[in-house]
PDB file of N, CA and C in Angstrom:
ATOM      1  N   UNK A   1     -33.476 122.100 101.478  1.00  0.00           N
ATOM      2  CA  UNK A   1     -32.291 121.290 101.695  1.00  0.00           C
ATOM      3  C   UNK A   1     -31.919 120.653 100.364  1.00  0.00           C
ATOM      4  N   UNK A   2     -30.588 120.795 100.037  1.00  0.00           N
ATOM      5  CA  UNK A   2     -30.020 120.240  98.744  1.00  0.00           C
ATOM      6  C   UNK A   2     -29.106 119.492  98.715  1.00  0.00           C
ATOM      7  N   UNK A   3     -29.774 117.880  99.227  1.00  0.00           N
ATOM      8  CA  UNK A   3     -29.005 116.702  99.705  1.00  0.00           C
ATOM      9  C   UNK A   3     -27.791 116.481  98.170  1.00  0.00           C
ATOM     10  N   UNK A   4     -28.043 116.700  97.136  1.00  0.00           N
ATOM     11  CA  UNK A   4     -27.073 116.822  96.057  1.00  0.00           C
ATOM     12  C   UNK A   4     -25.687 116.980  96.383  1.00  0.00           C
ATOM     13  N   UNK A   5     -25.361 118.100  97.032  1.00  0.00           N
ATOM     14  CA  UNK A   5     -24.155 119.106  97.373  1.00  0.00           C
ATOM     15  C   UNK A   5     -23.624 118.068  98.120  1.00  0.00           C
ATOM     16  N   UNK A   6     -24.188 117.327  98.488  1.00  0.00           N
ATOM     17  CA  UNK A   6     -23.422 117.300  99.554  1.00  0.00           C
ATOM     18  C   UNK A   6     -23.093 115.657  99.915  1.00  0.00           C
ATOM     19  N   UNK A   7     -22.617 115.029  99.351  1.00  0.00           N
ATOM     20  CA  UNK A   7     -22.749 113.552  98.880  1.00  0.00           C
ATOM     21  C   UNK A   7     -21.250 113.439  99.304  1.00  0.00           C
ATOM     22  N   UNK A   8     -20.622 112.337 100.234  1.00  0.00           N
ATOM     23  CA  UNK A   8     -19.865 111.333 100.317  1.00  0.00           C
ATOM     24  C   UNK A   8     -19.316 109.780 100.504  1.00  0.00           C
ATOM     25  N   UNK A   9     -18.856 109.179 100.078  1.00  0.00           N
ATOM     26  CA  UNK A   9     -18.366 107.963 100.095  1.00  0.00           C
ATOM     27  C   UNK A   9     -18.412 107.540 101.362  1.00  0.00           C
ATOM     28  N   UNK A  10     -18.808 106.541 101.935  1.00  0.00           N
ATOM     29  CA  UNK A  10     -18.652 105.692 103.059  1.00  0.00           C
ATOM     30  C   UNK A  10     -17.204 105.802 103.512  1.00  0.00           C
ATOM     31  N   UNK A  11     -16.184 105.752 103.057  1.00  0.00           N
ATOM     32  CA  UNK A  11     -14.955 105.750 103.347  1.00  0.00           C
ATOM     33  C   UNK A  11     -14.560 106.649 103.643  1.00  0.00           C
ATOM     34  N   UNK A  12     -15.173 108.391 103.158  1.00  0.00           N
ATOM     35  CA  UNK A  12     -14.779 109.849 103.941  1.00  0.00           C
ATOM     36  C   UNK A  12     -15.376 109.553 105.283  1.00  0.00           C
ATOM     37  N   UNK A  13     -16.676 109.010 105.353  1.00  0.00           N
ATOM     38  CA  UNK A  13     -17.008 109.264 106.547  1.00  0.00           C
ATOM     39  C   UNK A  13     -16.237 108.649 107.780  1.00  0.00           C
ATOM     40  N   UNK A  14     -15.540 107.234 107.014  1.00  0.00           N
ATOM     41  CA  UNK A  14     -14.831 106.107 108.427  1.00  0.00           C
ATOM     42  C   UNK A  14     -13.469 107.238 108.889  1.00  0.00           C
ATOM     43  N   UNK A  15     -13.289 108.128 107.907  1.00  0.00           N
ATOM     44  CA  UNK A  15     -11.852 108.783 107.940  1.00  0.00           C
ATOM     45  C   UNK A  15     -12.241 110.046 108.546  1.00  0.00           C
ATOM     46  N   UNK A  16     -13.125 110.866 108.296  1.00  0.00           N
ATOM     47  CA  UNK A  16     -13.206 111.997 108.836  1.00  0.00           C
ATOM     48  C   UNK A  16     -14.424 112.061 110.061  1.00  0.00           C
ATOM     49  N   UNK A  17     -14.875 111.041 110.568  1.00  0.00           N
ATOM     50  CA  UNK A  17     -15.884 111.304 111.040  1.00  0.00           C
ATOM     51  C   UNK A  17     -16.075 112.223 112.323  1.00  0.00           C
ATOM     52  N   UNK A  18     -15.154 112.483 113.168  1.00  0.00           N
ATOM     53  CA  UNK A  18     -14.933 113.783 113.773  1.00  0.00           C
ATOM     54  C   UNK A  18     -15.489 114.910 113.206  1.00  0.00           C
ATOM     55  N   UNK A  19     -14.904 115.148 111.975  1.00  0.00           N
ATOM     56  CA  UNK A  19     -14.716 116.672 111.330  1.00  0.00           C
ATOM     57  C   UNK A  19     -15.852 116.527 110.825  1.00  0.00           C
ATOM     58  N   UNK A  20     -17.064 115.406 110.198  1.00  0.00           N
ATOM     59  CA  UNK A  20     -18.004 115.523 109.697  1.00  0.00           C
ATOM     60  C   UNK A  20     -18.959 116.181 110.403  1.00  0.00           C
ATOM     61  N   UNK A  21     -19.163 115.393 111.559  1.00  0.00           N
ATOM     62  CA  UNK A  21     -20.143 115.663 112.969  1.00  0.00           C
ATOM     63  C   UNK A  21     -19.847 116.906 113.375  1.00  0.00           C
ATOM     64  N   UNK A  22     -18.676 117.676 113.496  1.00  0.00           N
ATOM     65  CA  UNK A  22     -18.510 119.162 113.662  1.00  0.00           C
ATOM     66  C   UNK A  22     -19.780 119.807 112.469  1.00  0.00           C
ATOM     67  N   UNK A  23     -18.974 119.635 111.379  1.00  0.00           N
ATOM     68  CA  UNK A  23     -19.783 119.993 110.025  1.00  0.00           C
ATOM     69  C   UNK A  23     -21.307 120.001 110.466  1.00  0.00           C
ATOM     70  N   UNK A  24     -21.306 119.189 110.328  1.00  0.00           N
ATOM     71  CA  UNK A  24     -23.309 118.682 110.234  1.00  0.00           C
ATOM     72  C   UNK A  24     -23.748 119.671 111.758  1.00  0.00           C
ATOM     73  N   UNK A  25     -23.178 119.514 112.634  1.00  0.00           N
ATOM     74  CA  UNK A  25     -24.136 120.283 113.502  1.00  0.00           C
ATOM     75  C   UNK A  25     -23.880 121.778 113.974  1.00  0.00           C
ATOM     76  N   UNK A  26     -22.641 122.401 112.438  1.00  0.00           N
ATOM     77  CA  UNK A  26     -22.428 124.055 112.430  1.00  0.00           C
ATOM     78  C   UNK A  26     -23.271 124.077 111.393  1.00  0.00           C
ATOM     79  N   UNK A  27     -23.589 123.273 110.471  1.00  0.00           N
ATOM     80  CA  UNK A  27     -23.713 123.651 109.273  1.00  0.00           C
ATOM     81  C   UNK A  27     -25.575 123.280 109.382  1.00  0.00           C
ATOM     82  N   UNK A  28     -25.886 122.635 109.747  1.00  0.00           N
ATOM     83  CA  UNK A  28     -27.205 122.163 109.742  1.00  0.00           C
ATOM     84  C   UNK A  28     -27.975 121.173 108.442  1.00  0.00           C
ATOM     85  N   UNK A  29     -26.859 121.175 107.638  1.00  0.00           N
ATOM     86  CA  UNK A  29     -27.262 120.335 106.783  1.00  0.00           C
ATOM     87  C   UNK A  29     -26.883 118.381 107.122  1.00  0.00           C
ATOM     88  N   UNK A  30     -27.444 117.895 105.723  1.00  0.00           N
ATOM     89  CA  UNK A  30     -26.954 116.727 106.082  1.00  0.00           C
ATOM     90  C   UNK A  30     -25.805 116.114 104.746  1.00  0.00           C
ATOM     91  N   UNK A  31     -25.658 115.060 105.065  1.00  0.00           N
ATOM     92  CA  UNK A  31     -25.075 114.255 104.560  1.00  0.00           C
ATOM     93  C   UNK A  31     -25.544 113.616 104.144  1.00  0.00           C
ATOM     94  N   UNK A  32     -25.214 112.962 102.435  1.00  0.00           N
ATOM     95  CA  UNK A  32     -25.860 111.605 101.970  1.00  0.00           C
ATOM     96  C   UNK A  32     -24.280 110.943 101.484  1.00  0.00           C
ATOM     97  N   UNK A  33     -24.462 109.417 102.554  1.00  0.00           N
ATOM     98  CA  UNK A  33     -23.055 108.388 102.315  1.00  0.00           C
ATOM     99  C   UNK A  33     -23.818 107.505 101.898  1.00  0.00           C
ATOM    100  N   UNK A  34     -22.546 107.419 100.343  1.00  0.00           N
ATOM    101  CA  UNK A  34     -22.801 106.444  99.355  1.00  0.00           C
ATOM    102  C   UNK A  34     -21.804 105.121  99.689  1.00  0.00           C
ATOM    103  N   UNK A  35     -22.529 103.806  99.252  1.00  0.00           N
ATOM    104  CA  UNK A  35     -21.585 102.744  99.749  1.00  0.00           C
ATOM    105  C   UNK A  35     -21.548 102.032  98.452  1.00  0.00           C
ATOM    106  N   UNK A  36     -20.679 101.739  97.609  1.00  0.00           N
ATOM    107  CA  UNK A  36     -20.383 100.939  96.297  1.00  0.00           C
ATOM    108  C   UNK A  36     -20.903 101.961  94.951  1.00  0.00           C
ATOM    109  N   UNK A  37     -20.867 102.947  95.423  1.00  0.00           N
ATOM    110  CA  UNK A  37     -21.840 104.029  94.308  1.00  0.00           C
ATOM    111  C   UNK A  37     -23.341 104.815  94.642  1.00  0.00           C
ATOM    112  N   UNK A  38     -23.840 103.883  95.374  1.00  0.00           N
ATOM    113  CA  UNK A  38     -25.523 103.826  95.540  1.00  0.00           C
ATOM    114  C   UNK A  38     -25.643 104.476  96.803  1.00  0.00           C
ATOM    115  N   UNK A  39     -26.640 105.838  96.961  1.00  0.00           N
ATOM    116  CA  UNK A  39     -26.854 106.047  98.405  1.00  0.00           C
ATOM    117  C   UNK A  39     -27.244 104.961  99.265  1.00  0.00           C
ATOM    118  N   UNK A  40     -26.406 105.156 100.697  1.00  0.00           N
ATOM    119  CA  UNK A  40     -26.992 104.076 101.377  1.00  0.00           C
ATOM    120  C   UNK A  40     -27.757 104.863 102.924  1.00  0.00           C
ATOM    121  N   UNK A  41     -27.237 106.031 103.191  1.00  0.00           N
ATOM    122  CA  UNK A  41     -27.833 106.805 104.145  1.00  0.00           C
ATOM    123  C   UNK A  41     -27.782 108.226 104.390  1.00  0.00           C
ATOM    124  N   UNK A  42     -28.145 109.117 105.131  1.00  0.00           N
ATOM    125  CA  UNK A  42     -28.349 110.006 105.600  1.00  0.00           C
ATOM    126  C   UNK A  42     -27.680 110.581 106.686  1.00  0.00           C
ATOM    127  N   UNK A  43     -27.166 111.156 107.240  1.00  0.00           N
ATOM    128  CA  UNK A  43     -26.150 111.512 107.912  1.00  0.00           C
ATOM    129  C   UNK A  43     -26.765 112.944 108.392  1.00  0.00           C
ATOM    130  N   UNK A  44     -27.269 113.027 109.884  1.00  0.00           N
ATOM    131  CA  UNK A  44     -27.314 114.757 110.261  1.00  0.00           C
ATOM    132  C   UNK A  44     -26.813 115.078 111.264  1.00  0.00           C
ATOM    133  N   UNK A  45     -27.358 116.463 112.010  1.00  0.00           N
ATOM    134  CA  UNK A  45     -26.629 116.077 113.186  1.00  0.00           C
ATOM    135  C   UNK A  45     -28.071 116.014 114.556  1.00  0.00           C
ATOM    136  N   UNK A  46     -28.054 115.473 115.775  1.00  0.00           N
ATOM    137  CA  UNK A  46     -29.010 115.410 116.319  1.00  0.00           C
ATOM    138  C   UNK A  46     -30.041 116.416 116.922  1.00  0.00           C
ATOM    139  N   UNK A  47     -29.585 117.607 116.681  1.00  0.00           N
ATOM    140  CA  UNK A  47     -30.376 119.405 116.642  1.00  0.00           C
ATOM    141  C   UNK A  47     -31.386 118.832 115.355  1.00  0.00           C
ATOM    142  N   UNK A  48     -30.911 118.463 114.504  1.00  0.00           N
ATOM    143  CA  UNK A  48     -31.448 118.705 112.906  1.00  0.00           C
ATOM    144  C   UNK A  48     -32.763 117.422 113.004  1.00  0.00           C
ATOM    145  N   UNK A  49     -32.196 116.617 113.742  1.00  0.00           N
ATOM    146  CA  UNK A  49     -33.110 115.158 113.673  1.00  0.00           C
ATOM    147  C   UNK A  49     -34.373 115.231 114.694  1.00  0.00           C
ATOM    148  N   UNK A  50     -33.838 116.109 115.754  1.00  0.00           N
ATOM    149  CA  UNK A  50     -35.130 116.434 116.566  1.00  0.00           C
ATOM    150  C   UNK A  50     -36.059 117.483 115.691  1.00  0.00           C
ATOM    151  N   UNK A  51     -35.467 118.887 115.333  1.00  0.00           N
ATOM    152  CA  UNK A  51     -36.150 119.550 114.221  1.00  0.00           C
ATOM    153  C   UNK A  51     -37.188 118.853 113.543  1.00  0.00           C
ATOM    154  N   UNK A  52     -36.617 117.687 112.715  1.00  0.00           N
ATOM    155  CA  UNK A  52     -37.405 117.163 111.618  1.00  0.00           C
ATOM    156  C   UNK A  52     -38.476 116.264 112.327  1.00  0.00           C
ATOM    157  N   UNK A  53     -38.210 115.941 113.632  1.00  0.00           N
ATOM    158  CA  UNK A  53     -39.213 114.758 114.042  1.00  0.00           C
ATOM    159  C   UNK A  53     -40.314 115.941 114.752  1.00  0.00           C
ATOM    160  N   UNK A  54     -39.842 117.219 115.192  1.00  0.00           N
ATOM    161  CA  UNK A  54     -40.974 117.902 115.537  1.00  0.00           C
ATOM    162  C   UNK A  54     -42.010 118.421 114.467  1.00  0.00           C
ATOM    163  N   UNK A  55     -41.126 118.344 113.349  1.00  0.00           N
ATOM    164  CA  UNK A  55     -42.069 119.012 112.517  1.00  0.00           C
ATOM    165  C   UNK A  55     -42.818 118.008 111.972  1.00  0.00           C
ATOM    166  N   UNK A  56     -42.447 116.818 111.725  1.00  0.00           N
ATOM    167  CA  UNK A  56     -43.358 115.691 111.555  1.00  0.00           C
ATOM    168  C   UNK A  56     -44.318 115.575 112.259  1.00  0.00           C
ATOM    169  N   UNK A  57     -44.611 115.572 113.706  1.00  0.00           N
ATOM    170  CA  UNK A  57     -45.125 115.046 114.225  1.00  0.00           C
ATOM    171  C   UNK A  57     -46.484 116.324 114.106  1.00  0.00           C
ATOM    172  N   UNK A  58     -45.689 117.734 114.088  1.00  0.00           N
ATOM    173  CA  UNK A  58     -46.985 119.360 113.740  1.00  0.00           C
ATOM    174  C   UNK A  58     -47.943 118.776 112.583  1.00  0.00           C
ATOM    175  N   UNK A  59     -46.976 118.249 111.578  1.00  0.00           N
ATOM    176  CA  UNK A  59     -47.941 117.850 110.364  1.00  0.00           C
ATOM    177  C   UNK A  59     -48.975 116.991 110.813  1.00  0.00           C
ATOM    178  N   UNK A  60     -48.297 115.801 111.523  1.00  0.00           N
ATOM    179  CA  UNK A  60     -49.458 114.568 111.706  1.00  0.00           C
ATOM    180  C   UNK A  60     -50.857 115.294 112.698  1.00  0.00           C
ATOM    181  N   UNK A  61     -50.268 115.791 113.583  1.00  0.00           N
ATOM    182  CA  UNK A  61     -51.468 116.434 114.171  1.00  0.00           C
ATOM    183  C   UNK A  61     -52.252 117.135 112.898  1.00  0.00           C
ATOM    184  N   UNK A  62     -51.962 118.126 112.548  1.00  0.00           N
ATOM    185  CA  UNK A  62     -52.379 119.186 111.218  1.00  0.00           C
ATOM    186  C   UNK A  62     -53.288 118.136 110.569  1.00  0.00           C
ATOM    187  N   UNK A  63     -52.664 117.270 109.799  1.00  0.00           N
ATOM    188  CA  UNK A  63     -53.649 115.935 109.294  1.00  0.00           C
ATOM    189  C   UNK A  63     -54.667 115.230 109.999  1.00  0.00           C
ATOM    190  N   UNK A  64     -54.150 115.269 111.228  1.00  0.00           N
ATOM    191  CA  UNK A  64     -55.531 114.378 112.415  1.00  0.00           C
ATOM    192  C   UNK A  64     -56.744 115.742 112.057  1.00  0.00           C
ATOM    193  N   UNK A  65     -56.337 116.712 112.475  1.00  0.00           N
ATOM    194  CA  UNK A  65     -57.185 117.594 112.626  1.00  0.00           C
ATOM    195  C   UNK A  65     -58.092 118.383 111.336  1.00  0.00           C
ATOM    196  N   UNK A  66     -57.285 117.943 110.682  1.00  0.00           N
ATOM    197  CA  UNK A  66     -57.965 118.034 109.212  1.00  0.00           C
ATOM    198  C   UNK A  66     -59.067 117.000 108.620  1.00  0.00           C
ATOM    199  N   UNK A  67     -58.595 115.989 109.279  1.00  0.00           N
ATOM    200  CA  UNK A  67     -59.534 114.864 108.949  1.00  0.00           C
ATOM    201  C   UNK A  67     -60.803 114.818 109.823  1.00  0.00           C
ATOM    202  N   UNK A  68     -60.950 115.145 111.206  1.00  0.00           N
ATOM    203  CA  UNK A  68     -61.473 115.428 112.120  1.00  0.00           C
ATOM    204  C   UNK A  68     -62.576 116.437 111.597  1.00  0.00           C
ATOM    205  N   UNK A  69     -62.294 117.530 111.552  1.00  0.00           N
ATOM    206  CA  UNK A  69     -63.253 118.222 110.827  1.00  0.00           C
ATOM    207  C   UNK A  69     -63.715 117.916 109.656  1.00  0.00           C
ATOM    208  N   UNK A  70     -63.412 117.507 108.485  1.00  0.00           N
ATOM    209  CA  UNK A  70     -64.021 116.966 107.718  1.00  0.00           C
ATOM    210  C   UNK A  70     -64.775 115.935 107.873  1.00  0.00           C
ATOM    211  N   UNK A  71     -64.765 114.688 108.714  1.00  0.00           N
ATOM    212  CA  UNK A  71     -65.888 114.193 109.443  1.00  0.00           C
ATOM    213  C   UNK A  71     -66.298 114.478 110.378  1.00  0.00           C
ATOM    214  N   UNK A  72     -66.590 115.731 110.950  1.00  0.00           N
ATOM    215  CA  UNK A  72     -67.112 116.270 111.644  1.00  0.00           C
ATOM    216  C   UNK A  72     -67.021 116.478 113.049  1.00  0.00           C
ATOM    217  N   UNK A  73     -66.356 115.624 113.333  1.00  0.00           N
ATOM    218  CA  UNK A  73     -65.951 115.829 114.923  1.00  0.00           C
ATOM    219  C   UNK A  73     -65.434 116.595 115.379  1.00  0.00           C
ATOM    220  N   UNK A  74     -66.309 117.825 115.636  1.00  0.00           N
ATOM    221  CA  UNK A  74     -65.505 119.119 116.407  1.00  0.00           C
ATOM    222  C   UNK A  74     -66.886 119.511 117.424  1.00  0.00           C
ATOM    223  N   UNK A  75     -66.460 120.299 118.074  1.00  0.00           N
ATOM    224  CA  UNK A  75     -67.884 120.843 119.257  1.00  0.00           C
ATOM    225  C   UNK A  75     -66.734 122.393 118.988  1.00  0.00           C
ATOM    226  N   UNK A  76     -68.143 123.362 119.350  1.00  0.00           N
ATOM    227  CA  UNK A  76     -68.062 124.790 119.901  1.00  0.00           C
ATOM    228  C   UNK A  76     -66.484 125.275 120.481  1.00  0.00           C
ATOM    229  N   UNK A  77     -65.898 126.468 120.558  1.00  0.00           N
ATOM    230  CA  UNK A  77     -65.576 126.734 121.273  1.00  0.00           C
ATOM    231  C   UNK A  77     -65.828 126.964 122.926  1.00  0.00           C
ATOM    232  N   UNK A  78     -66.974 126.980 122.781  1.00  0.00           N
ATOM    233  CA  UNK A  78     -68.062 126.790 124.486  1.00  0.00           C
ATOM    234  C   UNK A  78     -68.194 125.907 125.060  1.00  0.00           C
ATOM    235  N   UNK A  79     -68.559 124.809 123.941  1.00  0.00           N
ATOM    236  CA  UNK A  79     -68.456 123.289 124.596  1.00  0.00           C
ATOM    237  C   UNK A  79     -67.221 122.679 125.390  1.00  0.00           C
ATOM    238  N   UNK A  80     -65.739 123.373 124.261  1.00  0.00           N
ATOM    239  CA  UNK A  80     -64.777 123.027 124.666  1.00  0.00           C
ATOM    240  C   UNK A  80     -64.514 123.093 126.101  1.00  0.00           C
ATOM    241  N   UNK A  81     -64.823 124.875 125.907  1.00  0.00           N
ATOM    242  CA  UNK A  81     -64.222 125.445 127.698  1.00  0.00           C
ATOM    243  C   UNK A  81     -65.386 124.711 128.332  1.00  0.00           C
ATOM    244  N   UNK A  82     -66.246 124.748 128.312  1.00  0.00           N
ATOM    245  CA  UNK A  82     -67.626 124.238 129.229  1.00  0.00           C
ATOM    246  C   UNK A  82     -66.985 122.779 129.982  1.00  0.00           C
ATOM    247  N   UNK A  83     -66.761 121.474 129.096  1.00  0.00           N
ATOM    248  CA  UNK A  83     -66.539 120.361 129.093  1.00  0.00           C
ATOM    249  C   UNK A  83     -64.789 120.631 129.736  1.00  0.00           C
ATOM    250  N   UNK A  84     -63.802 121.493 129.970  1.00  0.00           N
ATOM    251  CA  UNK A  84     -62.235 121.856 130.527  1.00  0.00           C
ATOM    252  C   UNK A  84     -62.890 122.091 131.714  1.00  0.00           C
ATOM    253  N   UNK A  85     -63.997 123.154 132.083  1.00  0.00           N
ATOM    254  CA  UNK A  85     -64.016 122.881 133.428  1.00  0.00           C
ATOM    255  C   UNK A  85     -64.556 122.860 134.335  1.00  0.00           C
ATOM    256  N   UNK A  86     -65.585 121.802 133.685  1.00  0.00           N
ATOM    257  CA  UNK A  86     -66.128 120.637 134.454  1.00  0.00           C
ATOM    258  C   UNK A  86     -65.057 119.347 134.919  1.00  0.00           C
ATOM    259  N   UNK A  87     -64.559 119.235 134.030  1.00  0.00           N
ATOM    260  CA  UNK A  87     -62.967 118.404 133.971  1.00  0.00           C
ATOM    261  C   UNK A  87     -62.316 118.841 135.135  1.00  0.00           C
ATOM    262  N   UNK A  88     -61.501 120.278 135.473  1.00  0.00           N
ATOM    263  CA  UNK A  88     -61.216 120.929 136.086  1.00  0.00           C
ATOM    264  C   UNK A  88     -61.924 120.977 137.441  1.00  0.00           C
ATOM    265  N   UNK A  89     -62.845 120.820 137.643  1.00  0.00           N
ATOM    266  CA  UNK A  89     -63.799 121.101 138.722  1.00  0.00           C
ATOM    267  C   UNK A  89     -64.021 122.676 138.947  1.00  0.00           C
ATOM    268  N   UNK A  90     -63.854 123.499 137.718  1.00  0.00           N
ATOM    269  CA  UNK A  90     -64.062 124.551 137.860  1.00  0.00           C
ATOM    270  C   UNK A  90     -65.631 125.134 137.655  1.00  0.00           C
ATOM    271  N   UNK A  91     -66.354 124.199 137.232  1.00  0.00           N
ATOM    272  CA  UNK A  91     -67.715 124.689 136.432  1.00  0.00           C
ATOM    273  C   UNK A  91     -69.018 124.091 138.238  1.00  0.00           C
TER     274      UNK A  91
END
């Protein structure tokens, strides 16, 4: 993503904001609105914002589980199923 390109003024957005929100959720990119010069936010569309919060959340697991094994807390694949179903009342 090449938030660069794609930079507008607070004031396109009060004016076009219809046509933006079309934009952002054909286009999949986002928007960065600047207010006095200075970015002040981010602009996407809500396809794009769930996207990014799922993939956040793959990482954080990815990281739990990374850390997890490195201190050691893992059991067997056997243990796993063993301990599912007994759980289960299958065992």
């Amino acid at each position: 993503m090449n938030l660069s390109k794609n930079i507008k003024p607070i004031s396109y957005l009060k004016a076009n904001a219809a046509q933006v929100a079309l934009e952002l959720k054909a286009s999949g990119q986002a928007m960065v609105i600047t207010q006095n010069g200075e970015a002040t936010m981010v602009v996407q569309s809500v396809t794009e914002y769930e996207r990014l919060q799922d993939s956040l959340a793959l990482l954080k697991i990815l990281a739990q589980s990374q850390q997890a094994v490195s201190l050691g807390k893992t059991v067997s694949s056997a243990d796993a199923f063993s301990q599912l179903r007994v759980q289960r009342g299958l065992a």
